[in-house]
N, C-alpha and C. Protein backbone atom coordinates (compact mmCIF):
# COMPACT_ATOMS: atom_id res chain seq x y z
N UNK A 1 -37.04 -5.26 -20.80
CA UNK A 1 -36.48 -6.57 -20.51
C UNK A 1 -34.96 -6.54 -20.61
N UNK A 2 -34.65 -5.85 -21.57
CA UNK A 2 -33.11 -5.59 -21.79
C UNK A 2 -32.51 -5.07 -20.59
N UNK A 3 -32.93 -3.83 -19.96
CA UNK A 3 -32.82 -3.06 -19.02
C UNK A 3 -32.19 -4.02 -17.92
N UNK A 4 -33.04 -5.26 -17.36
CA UNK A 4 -33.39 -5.71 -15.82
C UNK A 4 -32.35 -7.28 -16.31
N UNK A 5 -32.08 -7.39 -17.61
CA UNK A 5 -30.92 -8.40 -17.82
C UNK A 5 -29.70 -7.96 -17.57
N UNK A 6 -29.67 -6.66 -18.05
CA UNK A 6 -27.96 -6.36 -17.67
C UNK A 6 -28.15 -5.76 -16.68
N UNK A 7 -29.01 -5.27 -15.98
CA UNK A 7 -28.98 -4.84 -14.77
C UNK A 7 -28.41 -6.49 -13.74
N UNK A 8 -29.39 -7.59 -13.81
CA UNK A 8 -29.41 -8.74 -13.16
C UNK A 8 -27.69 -9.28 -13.37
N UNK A 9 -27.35 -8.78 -14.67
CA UNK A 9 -25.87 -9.59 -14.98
C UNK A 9 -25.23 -8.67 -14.44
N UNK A 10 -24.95 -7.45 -13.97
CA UNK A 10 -24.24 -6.59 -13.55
C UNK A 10 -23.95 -6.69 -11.74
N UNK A 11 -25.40 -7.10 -11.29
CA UNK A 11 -25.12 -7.37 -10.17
C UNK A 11 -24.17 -8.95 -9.70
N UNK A 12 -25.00 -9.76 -10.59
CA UNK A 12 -23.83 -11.11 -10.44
C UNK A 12 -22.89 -11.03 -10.89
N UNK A 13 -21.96 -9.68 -11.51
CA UNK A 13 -20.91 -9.50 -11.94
C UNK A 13 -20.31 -8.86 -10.41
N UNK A 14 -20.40 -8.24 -10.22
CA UNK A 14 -20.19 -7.27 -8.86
C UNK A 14 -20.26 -8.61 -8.18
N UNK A 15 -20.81 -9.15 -7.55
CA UNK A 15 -20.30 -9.93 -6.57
C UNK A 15 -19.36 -11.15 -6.57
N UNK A 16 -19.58 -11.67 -7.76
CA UNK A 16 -18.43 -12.27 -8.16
C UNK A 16 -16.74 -11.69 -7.96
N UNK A 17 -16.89 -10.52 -8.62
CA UNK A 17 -15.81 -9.56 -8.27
C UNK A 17 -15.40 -10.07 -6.55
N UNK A 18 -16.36 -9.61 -6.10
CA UNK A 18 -16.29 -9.08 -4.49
C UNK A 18 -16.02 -10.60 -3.19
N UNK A 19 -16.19 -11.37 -4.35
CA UNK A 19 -16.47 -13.06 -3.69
C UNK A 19 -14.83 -13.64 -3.76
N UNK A 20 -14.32 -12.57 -4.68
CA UNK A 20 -12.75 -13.57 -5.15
C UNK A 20 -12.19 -13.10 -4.10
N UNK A 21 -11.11 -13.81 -4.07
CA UNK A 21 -10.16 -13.81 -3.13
C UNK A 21 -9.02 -12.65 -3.18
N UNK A 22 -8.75 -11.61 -2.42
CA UNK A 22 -7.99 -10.88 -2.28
C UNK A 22 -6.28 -11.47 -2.53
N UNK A 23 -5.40 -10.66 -3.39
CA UNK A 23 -3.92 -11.41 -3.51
C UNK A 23 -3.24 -10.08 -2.86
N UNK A 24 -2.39 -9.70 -2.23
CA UNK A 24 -1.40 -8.61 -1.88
C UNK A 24 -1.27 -8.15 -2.81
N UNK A 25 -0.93 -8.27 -4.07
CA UNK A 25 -0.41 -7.26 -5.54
C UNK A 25 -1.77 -6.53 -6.05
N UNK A 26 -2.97 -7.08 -5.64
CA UNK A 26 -4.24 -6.37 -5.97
C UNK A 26 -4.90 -5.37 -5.13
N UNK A 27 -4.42 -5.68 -3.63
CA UNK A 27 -3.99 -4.46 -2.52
C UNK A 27 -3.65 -3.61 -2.19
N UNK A 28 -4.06 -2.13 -2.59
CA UNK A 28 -2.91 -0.82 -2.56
C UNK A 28 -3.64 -0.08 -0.97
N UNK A 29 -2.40 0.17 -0.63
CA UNK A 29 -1.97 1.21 1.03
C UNK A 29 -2.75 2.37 0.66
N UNK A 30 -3.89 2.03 1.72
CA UNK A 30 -4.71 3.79 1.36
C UNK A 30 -3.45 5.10 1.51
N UNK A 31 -4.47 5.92 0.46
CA UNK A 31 -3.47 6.95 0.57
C UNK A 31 -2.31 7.19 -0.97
N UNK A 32 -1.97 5.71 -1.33
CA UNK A 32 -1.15 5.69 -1.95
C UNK A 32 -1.84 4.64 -3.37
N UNK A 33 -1.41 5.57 -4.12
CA UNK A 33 -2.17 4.89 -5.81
C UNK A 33 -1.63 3.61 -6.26
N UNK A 34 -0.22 3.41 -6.16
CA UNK A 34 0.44 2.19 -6.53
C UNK A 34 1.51 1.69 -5.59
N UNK A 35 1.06 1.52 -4.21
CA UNK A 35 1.91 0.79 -3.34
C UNK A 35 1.33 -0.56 -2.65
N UNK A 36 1.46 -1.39 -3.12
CA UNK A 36 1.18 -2.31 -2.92
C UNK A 36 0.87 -2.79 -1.72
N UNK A 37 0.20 -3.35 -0.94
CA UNK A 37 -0.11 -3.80 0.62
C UNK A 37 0.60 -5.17 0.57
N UNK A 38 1.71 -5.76 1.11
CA UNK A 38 2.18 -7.21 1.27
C UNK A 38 0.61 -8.15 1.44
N UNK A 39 1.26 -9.26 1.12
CA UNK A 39 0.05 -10.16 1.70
C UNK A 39 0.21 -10.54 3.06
N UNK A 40 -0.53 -10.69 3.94
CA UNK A 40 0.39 -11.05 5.35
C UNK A 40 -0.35 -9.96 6.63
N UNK A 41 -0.11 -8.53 5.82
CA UNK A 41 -0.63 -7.25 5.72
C UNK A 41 -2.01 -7.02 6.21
N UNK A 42 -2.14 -6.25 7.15
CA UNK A 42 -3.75 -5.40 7.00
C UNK A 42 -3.46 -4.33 7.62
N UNK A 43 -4.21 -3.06 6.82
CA UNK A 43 -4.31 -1.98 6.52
C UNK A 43 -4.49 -1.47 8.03
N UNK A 44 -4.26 -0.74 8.69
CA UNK A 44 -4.41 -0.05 10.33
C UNK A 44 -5.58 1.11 10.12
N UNK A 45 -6.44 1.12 10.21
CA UNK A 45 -7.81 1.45 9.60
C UNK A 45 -7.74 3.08 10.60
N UNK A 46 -7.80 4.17 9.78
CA UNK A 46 -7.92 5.69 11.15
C UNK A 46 -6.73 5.73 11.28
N UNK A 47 -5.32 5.36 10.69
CA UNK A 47 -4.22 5.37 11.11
C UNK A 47 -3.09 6.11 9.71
N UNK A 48 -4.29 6.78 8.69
CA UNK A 48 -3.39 7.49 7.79
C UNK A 48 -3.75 8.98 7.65
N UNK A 49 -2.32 9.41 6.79
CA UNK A 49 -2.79 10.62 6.75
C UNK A 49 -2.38 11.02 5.93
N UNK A 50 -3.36 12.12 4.62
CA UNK A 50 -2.97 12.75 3.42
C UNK A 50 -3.23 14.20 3.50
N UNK A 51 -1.74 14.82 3.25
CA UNK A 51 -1.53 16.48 3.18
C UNK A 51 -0.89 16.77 1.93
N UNK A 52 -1.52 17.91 1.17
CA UNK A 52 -0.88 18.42 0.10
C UNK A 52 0.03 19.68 0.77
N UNK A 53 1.38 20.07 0.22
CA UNK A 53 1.96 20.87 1.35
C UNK A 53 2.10 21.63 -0.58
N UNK A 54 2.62 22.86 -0.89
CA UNK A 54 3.30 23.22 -1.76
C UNK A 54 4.35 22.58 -2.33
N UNK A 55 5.71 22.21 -1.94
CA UNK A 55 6.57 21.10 -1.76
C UNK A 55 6.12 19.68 -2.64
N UNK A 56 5.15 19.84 -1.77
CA UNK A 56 4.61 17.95 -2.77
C UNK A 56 3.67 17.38 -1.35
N UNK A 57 3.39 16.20 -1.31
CA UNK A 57 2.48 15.72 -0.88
C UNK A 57 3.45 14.84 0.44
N UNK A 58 1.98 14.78 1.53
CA UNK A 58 2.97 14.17 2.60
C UNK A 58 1.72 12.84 2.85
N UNK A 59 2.28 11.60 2.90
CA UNK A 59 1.49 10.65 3.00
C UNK A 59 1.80 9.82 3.93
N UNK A 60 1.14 9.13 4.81
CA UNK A 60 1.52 8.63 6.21
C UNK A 60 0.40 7.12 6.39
N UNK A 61 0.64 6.44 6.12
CA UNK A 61 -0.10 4.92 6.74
C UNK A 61 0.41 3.78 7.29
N UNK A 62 -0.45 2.63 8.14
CA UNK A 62 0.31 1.62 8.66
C UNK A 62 -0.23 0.74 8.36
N UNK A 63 0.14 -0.57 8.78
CA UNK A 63 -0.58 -1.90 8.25
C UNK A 63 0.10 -2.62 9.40
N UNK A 64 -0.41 -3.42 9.81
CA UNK A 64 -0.02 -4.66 10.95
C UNK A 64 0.05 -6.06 10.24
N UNK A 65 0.77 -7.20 11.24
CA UNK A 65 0.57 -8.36 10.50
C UNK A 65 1.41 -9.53 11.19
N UNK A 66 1.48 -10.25 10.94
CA UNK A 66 2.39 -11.41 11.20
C UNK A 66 3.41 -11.88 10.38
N UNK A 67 4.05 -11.11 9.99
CA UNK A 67 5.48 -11.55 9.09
C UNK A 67 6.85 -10.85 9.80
N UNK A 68 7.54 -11.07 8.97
CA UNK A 68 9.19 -11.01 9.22
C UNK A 68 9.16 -9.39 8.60
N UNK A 69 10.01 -9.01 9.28
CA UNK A 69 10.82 -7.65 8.69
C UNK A 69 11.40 -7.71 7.52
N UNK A 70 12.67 -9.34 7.65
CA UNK A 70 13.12 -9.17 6.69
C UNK A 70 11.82 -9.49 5.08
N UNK A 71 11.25 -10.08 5.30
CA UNK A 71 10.35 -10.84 4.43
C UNK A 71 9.33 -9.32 4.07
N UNK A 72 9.15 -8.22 4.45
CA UNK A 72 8.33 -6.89 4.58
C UNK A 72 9.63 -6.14 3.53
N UNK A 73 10.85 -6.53 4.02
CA UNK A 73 12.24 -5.42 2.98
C UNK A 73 12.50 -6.30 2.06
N UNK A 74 11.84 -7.80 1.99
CA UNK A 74 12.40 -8.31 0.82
C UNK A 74 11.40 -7.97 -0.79
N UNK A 75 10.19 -7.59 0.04
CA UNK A 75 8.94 -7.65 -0.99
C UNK A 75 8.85 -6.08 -1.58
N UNK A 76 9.11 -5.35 -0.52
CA UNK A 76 9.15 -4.02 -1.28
C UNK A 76 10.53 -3.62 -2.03
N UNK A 77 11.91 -3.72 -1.65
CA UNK A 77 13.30 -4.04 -2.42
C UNK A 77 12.54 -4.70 -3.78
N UNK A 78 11.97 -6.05 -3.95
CA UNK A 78 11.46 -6.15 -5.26
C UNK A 78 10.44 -5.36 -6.14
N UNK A 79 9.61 -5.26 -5.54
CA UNK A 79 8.44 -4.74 -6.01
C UNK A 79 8.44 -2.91 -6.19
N UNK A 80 8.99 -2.17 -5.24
CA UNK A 80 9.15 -0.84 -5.49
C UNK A 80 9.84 -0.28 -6.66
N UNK A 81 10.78 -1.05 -7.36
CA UNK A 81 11.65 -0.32 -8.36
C UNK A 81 10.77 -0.76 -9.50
N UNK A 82 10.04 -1.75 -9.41
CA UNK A 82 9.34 -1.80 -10.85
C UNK A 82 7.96 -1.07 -10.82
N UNK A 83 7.85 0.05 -9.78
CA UNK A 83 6.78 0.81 -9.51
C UNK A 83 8.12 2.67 -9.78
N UNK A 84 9.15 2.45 -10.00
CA UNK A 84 9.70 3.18 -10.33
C UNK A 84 10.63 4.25 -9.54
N UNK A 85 10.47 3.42 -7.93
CA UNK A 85 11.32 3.77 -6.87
C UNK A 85 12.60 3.62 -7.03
N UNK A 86 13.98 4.02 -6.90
CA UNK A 86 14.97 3.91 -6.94
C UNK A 86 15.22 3.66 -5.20
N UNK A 87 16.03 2.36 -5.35
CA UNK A 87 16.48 1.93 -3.75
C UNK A 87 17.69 2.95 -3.10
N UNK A 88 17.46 3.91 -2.11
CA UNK A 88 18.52 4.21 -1.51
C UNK A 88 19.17 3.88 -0.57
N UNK A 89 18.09 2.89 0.22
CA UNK A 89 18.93 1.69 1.29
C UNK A 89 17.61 1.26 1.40
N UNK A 90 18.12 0.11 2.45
CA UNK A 90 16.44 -1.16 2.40
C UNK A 90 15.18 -0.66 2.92
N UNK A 91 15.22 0.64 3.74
CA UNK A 91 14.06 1.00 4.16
C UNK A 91 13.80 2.66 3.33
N UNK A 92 14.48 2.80 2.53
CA UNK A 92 14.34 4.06 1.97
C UNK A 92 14.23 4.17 0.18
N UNK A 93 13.26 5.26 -0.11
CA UNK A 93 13.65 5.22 -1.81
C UNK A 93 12.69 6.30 -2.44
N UNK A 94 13.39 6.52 -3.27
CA UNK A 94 13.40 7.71 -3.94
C UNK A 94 12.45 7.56 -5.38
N UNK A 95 11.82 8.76 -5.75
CA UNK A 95 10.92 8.55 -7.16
C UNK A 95 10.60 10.16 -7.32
N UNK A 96 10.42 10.90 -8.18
CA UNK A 96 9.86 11.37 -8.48
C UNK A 96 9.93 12.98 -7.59
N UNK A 97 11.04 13.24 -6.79
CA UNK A 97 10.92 14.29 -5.53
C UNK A 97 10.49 13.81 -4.85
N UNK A 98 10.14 12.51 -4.73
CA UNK A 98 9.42 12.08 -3.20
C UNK A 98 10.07 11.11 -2.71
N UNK A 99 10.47 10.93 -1.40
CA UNK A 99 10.71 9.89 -0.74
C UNK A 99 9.93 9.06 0.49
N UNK A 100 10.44 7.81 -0.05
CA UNK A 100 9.19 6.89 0.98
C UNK A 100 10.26 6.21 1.29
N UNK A 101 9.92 5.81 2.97
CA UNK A 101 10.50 5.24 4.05
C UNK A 101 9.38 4.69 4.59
N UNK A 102 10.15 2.78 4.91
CA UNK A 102 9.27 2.01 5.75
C UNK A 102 9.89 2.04 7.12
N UNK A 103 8.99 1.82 8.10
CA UNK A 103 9.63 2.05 9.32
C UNK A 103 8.86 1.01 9.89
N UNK A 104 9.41 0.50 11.10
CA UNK A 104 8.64 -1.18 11.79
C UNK A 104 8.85 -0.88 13.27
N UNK A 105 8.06 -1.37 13.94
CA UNK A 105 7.77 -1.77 15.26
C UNK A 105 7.26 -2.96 15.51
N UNK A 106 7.42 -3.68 16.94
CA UNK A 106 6.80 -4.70 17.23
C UNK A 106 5.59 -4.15 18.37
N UNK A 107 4.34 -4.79 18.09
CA UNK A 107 3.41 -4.45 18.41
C UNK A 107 2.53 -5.62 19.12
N UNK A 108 2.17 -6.14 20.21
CA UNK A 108 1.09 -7.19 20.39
C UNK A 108 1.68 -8.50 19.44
N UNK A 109 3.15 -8.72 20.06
CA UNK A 109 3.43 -9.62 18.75
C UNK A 109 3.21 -9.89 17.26
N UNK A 110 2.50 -8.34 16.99
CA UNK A 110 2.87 -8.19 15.72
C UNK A 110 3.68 -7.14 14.79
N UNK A 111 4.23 -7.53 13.84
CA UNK A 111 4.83 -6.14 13.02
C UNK A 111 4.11 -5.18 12.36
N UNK A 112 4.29 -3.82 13.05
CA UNK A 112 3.63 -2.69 12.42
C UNK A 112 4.51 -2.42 11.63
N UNK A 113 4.01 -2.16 10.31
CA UNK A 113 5.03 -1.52 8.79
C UNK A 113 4.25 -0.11 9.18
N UNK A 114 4.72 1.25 8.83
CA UNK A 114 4.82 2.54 8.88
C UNK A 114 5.11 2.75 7.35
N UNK A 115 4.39 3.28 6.74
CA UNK A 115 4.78 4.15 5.50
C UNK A 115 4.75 5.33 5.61
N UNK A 116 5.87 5.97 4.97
CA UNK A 116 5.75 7.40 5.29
C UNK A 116 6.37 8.51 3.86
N UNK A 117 5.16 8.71 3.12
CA UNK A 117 6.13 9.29 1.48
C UNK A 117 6.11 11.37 1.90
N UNK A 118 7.12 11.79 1.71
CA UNK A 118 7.60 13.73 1.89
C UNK A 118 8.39 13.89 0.94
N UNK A 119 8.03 15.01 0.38
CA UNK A 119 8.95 15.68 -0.64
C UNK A 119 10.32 15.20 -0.49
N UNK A 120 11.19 14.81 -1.44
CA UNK A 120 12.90 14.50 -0.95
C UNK A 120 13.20 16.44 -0.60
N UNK A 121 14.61 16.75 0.34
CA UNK A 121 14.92 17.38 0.62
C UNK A 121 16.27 17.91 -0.55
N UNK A 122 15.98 18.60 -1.04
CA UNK A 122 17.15 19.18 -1.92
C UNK A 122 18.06 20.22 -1.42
């Protein structure tokens, strides 16, 4: 009986989970452990790519959406340095030997964000 109670509470736990509402800060960019997905944002699904090179790691994804550029450089400018990025200009930044660059296009009237993290070049 014990068994099929926490089994029963486990499942109405799980969907509860799964029922809440998604926020952008609870959103991470496949590929990448702590980069946040904007809200606004959706993930470009078949459109990433993860290589371990010797060097360091090369990571590549996109996300589409309906927002502003500037409003895409205002959220990561905040949010990247307290993930431990150092800003080297608004679309570029540095952590760890690695550098990540956002890159944008307009697409079907919408903005494609480009992430793209490669070893920094020394």
């Amino acid at each position: 009986m014990k068994y099929r109670t926490g089994f029963i509470s486990a499942v109405i736990f799980t969907f509860a989970l799964g029922a809440a509402p998604s926020r952008g800060a609870d959103v991470f960019v496949y590929g990448f452990e702590d980069l946040p997905l904007m809200a606004g944002l959706s993930q470009v699904v078949g459109n990433s790519i993860l290589f371990d090179t010797p060097q360091g790691r090369i990571v590549q994804a996109s996300a589409v959406g309906k927002v502003s550029q500037s409003a895409v450089l205002q959220f990561y400018s905040e949010t990247l340095p307290q993930l431990g990025w150092t800003i080297v200009d608004e679309t570029e930044f540095h952590r760890e030997g690695e550098t990540l660059r956002v890159e944008f296009t307009t697409q079907d009237q919408k903005l494609e964000v480009r992430f793209l993290v490669e070893p920094t070049a020394n």
